[in-house]
N, C-alpha and C. Protein backbone atom coordinates (compact mmCIF):
# COMPACT_ATOMS: atom_id res chain seq x y z
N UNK A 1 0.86 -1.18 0.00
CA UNK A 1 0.00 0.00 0.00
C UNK A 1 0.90 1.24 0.00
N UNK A 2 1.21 1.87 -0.71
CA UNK A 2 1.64 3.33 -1.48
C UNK A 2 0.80 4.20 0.39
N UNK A 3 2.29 4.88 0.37
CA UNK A 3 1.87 5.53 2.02
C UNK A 3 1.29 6.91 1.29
N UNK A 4 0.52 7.41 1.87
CA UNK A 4 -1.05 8.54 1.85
C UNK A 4 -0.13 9.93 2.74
N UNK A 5 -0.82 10.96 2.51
CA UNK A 5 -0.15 12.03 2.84
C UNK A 5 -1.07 12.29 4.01
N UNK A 6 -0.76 13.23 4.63
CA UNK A 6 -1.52 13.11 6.14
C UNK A 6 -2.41 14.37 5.80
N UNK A 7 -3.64 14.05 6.40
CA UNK A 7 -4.53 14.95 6.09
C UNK A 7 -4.07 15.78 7.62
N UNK A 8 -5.08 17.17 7.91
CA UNK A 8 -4.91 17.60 9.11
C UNK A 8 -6.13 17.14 10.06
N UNK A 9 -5.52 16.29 10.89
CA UNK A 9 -6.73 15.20 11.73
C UNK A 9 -8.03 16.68 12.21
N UNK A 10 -8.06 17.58 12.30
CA UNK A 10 -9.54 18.55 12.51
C UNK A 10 -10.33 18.61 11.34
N UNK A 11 -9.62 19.10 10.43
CA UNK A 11 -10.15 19.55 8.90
C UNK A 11 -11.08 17.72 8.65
N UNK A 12 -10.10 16.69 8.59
CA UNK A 12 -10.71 15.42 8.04
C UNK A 12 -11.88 15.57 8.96
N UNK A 13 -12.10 15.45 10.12
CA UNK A 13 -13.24 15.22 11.25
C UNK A 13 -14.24 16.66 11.30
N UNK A 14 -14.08 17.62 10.32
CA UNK A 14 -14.62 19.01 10.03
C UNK A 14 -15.32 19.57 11.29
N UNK A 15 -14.30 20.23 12.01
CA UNK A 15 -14.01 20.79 13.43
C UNK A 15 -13.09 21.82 13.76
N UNK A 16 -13.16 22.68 14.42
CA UNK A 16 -12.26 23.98 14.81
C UNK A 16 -11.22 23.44 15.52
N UNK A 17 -10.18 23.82 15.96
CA UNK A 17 -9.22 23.13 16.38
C UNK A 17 -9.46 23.66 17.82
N UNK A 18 -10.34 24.33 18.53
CA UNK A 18 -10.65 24.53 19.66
C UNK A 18 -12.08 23.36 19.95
N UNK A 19 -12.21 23.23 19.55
CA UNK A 19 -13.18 22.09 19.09
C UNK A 19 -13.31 21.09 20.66
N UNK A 20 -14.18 21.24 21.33
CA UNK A 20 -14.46 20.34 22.33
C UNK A 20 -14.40 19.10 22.55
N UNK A 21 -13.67 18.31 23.63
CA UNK A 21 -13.91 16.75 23.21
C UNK A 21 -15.34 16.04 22.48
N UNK A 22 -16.74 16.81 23.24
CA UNK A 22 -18.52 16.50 22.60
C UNK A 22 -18.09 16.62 21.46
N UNK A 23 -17.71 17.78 21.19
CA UNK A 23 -17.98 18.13 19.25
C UNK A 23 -17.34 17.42 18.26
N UNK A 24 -16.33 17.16 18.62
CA UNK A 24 -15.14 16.10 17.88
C UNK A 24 -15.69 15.03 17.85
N UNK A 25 -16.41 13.81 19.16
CA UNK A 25 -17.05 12.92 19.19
C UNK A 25 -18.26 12.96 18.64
N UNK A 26 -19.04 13.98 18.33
CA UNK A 26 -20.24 13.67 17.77
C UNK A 26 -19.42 13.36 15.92
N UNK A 27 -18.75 14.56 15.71
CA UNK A 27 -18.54 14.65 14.26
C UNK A 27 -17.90 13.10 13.84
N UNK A 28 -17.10 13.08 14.85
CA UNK A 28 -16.66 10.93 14.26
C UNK A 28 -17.35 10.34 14.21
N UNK A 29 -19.03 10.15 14.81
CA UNK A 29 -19.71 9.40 15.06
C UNK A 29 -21.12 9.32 13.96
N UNK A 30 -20.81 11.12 13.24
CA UNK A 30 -21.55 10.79 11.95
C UNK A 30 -20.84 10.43 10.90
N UNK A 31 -19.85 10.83 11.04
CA UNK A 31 -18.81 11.02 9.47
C UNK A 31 -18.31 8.82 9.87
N UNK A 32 -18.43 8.01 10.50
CA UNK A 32 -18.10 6.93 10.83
C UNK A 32 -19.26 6.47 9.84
N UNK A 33 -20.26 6.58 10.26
CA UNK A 33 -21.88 6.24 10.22
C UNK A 33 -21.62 5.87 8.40
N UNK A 34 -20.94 7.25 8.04
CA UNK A 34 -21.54 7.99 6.68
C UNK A 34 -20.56 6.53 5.92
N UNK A 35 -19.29 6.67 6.03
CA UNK A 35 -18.57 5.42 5.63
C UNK A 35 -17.85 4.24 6.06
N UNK A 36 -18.92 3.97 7.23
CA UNK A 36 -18.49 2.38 7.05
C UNK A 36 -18.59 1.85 6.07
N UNK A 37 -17.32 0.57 6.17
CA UNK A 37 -17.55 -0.25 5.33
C UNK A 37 -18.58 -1.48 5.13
N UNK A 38 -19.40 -1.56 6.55
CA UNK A 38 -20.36 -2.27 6.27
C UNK A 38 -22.26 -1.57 5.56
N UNK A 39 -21.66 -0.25 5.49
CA UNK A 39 -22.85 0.52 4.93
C UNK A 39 -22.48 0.64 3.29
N UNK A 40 -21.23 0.45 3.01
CA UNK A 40 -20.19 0.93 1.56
C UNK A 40 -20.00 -0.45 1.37
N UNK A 41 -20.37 -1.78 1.21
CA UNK A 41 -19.61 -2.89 0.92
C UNK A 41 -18.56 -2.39 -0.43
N UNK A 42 -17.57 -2.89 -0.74
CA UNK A 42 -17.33 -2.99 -1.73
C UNK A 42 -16.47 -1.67 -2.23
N UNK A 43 -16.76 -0.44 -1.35
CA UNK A 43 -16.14 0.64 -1.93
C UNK A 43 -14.89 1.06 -0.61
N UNK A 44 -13.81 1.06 -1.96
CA UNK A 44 -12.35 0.53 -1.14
C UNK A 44 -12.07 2.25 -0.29
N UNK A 45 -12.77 3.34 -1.62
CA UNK A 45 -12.62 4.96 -0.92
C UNK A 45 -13.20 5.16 -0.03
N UNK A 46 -15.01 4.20 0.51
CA UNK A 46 -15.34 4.71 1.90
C UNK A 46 -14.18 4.24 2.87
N UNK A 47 -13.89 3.39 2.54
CA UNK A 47 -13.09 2.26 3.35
C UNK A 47 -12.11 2.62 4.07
N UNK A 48 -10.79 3.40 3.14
CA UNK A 48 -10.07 4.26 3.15
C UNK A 48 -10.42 5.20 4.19
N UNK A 49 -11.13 6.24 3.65
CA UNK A 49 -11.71 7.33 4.71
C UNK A 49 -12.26 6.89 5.66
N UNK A 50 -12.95 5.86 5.98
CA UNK A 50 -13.43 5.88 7.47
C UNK A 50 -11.74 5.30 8.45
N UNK A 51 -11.15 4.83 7.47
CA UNK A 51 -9.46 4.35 8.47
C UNK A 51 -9.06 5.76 8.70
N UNK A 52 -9.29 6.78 7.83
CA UNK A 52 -8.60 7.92 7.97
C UNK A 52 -9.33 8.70 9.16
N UNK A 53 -10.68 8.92 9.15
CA UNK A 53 -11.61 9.32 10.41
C UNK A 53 -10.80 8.71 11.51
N UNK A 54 -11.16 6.70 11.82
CA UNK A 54 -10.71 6.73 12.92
C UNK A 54 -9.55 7.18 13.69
N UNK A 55 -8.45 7.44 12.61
CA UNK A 55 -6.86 7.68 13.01
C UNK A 55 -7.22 8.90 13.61
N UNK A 56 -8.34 9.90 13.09
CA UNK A 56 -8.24 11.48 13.76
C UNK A 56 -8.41 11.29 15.08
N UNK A 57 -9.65 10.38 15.00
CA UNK A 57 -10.66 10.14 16.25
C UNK A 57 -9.57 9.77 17.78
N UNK A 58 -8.58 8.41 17.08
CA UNK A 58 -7.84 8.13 18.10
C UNK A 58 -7.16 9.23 18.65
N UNK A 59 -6.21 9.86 18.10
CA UNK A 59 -5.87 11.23 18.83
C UNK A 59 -6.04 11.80 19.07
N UNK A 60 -7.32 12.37 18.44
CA UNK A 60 -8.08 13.74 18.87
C UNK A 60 -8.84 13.53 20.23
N UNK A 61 -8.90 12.37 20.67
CA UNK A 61 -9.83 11.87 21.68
C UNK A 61 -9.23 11.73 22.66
N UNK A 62 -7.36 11.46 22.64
CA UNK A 62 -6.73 10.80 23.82
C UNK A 62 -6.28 12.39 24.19
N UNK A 63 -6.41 13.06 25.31
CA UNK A 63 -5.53 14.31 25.83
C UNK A 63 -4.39 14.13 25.57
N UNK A 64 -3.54 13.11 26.01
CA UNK A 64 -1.96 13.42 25.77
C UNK A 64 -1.93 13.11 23.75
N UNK A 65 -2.46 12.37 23.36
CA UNK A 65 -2.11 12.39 22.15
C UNK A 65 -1.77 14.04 20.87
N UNK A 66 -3.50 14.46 21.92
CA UNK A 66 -4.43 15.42 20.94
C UNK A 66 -2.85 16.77 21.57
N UNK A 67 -2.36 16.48 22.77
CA UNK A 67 -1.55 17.72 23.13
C UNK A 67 -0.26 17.86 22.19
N UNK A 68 0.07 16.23 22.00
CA UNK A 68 1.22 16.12 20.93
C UNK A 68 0.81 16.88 19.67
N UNK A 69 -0.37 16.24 19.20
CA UNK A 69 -0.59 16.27 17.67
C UNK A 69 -0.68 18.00 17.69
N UNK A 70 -1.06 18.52 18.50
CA UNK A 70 -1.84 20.37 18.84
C UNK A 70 0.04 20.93 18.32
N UNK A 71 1.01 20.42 19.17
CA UNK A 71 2.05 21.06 18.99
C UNK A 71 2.92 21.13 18.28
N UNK A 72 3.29 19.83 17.85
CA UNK A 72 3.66 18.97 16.61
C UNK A 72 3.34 19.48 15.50
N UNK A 73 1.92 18.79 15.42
CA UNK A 73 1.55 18.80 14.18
C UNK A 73 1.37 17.05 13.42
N UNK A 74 2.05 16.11 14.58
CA UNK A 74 1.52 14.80 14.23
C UNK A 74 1.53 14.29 15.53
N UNK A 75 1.78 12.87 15.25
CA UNK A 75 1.22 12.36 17.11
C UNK A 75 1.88 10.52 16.44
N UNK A 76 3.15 9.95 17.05
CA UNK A 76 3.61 8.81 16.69
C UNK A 76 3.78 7.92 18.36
N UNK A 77 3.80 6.88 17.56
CA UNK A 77 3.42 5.90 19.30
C UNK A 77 4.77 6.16 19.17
């Protein structure tokens, strides 16, 4: 798999970067909805993007992650 350029984990999850832990969690929880792959069988781009959602979701959700990624600009285990 050809490595993907990093989106900016707020913009993908379409959120302010002051953006509340609620608001961030609601927006993963539609934009998830919108492309699963069990709602998309078959389509490899929902597929894609909902891996890309969850990657926001994981960091944007963990405090120490979301503090890395805030300063950074990425967030690596």
């Amino acid at each position: 798999m050809p490595p993907t350029s990093k989106q900016d984990y707020y913009e993908l999850l379409g959120v302010p970067r002051r953006a509340p832990v609620k608001e961030i969690r609601q927006s993963y929880r539609k934009l998830a909805r919108k492309f699963h792959p069990d709602l998309n069988p078959g389509d490899k781009s929902a597929e894609e993007k909902f891996k890309q959602i969850q990657e926001a979701y994981d960091v944007l959700s963990a405090p120490k992650k979301k503090k890395m990624y805030d300063e950074y600009g990425f967030y690596s285990d």
